[in-house]
Protein backbone atom coordinates (compact mmCIF):
# COMPACT_ATOMS: atom_id res chain seq x y z
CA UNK A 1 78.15 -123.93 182.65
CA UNK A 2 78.15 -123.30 186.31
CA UNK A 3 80.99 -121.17 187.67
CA UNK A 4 81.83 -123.31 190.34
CA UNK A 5 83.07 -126.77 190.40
CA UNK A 6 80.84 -129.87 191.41
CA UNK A 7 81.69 -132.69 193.21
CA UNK A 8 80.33 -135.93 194.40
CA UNK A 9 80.81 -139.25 195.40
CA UNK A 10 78.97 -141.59 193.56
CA UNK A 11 76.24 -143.86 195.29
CA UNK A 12 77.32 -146.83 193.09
CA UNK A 13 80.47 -147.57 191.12
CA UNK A 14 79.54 -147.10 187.33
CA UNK A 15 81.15 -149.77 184.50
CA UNK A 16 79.53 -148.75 181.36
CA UNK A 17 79.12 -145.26 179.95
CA UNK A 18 75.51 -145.50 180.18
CA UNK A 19 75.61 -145.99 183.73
CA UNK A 20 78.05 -142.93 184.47
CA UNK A 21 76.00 -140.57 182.23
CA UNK A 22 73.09 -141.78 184.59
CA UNK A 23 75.45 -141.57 187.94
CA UNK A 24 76.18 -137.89 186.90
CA UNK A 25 73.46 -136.96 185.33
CA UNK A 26 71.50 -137.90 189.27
CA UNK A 27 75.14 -136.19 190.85
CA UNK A 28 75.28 -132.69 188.63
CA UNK A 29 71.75 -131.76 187.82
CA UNK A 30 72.15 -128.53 189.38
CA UNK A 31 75.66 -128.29 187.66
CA UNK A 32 74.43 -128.78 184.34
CA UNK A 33 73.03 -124.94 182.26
CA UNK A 34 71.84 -125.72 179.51
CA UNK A 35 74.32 -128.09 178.76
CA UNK A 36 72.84 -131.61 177.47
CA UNK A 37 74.31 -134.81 179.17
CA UNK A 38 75.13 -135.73 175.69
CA UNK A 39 77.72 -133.21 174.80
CA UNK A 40 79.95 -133.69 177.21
CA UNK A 41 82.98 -135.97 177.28
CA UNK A 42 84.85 -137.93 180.67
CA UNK A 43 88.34 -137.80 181.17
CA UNK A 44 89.39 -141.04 183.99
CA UNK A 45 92.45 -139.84 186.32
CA UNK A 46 93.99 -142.15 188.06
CA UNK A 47 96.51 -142.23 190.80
CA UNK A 48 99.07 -142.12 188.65
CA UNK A 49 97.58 -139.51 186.95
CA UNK A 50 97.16 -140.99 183.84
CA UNK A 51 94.26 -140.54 181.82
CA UNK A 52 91.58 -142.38 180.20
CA UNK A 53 89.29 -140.22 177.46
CA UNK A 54 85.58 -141.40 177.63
CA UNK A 55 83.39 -140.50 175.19
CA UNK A 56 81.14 -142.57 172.64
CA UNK A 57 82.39 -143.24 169.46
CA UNK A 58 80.23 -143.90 166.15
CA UNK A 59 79.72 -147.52 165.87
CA UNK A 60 82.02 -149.40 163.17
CA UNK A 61 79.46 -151.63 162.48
CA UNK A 62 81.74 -154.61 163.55
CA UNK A 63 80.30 -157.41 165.48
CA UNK A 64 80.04 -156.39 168.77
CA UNK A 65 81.73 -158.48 172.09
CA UNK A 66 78.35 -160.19 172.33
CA UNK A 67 78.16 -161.64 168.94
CA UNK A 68 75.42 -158.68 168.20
CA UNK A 69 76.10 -155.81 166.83
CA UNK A 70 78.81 -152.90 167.78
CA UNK A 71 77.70 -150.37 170.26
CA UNK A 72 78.84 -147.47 170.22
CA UNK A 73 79.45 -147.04 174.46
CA UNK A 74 81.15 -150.74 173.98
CA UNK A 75 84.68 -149.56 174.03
CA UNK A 76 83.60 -146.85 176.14
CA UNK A 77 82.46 -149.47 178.50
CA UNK A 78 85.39 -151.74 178.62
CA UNK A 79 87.68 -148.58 179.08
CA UNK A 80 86.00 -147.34 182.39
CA UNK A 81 85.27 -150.92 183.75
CA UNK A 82 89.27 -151.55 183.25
CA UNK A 83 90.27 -148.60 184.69
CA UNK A 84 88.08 -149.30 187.46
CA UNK A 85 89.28 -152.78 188.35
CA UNK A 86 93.05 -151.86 188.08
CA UNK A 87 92.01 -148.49 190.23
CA UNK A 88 90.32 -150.71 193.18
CA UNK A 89 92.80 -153.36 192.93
CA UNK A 90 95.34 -151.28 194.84
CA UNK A 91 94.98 -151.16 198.51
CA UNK A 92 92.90 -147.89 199.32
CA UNK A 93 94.81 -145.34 201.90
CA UNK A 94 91.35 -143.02 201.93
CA UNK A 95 92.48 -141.11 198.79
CA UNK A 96 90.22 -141.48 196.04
CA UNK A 97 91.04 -144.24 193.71
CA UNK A 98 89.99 -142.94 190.36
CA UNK A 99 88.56 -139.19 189.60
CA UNK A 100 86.30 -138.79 186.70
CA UNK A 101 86.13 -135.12 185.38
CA UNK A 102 83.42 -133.85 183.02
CA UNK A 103 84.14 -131.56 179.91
CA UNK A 104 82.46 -130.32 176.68
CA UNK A 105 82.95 -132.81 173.53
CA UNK A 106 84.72 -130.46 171.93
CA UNK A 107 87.57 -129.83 174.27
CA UNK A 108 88.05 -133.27 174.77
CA UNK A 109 88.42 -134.12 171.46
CA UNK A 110 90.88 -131.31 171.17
CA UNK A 111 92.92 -132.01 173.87
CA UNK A 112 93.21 -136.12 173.03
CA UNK A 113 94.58 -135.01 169.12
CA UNK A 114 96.83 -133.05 170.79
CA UNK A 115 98.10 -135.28 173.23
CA UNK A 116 98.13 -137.98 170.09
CA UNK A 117 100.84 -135.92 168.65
CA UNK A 118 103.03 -135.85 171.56
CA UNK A 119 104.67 -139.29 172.07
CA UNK A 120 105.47 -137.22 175.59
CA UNK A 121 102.37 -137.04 176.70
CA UNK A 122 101.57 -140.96 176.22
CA UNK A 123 101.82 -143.64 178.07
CA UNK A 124 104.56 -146.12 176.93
CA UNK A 125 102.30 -149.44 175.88
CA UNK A 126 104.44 -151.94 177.24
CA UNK A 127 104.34 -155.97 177.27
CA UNK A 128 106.98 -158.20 178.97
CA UNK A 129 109.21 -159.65 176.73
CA UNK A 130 112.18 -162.04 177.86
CA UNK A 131 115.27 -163.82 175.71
CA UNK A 132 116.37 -167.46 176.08
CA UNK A 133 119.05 -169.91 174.77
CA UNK A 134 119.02 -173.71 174.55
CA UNK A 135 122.26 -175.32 174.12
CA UNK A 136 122.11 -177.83 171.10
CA UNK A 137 124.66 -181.40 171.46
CA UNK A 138 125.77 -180.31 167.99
CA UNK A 139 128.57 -178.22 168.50
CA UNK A 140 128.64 -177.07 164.56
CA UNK A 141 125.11 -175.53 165.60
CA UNK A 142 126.23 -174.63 169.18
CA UNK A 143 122.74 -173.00 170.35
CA UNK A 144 119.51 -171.19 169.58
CA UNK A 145 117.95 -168.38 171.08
CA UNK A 146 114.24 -167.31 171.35
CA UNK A 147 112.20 -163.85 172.38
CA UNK A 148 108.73 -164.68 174.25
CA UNK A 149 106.90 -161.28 173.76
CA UNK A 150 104.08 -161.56 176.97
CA UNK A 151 106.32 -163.58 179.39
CA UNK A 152 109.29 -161.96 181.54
CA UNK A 153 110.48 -165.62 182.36
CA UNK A 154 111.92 -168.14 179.58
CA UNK A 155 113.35 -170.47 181.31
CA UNK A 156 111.03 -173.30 180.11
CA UNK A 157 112.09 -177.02 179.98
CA UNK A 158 115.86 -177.26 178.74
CA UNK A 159 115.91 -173.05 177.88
CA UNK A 160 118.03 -171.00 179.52
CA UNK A 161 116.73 -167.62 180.61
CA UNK A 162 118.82 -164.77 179.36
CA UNK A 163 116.98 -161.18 179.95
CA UNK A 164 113.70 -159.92 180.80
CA UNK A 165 112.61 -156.53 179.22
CA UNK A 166 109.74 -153.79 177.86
CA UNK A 167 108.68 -153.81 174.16
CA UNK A 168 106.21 -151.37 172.67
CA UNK A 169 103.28 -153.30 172.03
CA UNK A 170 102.23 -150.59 168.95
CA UNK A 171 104.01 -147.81 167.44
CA UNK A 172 102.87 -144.47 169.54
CA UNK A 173 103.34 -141.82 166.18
CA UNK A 174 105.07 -142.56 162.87
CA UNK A 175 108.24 -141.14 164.91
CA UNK A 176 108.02 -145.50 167.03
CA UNK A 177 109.56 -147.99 164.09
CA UNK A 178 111.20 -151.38 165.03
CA UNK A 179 114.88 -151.83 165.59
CA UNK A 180 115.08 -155.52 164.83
CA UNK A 181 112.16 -158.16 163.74
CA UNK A 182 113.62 -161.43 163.19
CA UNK A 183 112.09 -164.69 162.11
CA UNK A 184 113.21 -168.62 162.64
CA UNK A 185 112.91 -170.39 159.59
């Protein structure tokens, strides 16, 4: 490893794995003792500093997106080309958008279990949810309510919108369980 840190701007924006092994690889040469490309894992940092592991994963042998088989960068891939898009969607003030930062496979795999065990150190994995009621002419039956998980807006035709609010979209650790799952019938 070099003693000093590199840095660089890239000459094109990479959205696979493949191409930001070949964007640093032509970047960090001169950075790079005999370390091989291969070793080394990507942490994405963006300006919210949240971060994004990169590193290729042994395929599951699932049908890939394409209809062919898994690859193994695939969810690599989609992870940097997401983080991308939602870094460059925000209007740029000259500050860079998303910082990618090199490290041995090891230490990144280290640091993401740990961070796994932390539900601290995790972002929250939200989705809009929202609550409605519909008044029924039966006054026996009076009204029915309904929860759109994905939505923050139910009023829809004759509902009535009630509340808008976050739901974990997974359980974080064993620690996340649900409060209340209902079910119409």
């Amino acid at each position: 490893q070099a003693r000093s840190r590199c840095t660089a701007i890239p000459s094109q924006i990479p959205f696979t794995l493949a191409e930001l092994r070949r964007e640093f690889n032509t970047s960090f040469a001169d950075c790079l003792v005999n370390k091989p490309l291969e070793s080394l894992g990507f942490w994405l940092i963006n300006r919210q500093v949240l971060v994004t592991p990169m590193r290729r994963l042994p395929p599951s042998g699932r049908p890939g997106l394409d209809g062919g088989s898994d690859d193994a960068d695939s969810a690599a891939s989609w992870s940097l080309s997401e983080s991308v898009r939602e870094a460059l969607s925000v209007p740029a003030d000259g500050e860079p958008a998303l910082v990618v930062r090199a490290v041995p496979m090891d230490r990144l795999e280290a640091t993401l279990e740990r961070m796994r065990k932390d539900p601290a150190q995790q972002q929250m994995p939200l989705v809009p949810a929202c609550s409605g009621v519909y008044r029924l002419d039966d006054y026996r039956l009076r009204s029915k309510h309904t929860v759109n998980v994905g939505s923050d807006d139910c009023e829809q035709r004759s509902w009535t919108h009630l509340a808008a609010f976050g739901v974990l979209r997974r359980p974080r650790t064993e620690a996340d369980y649900p409060v209340c799952v209902g079910e119409a019938k």
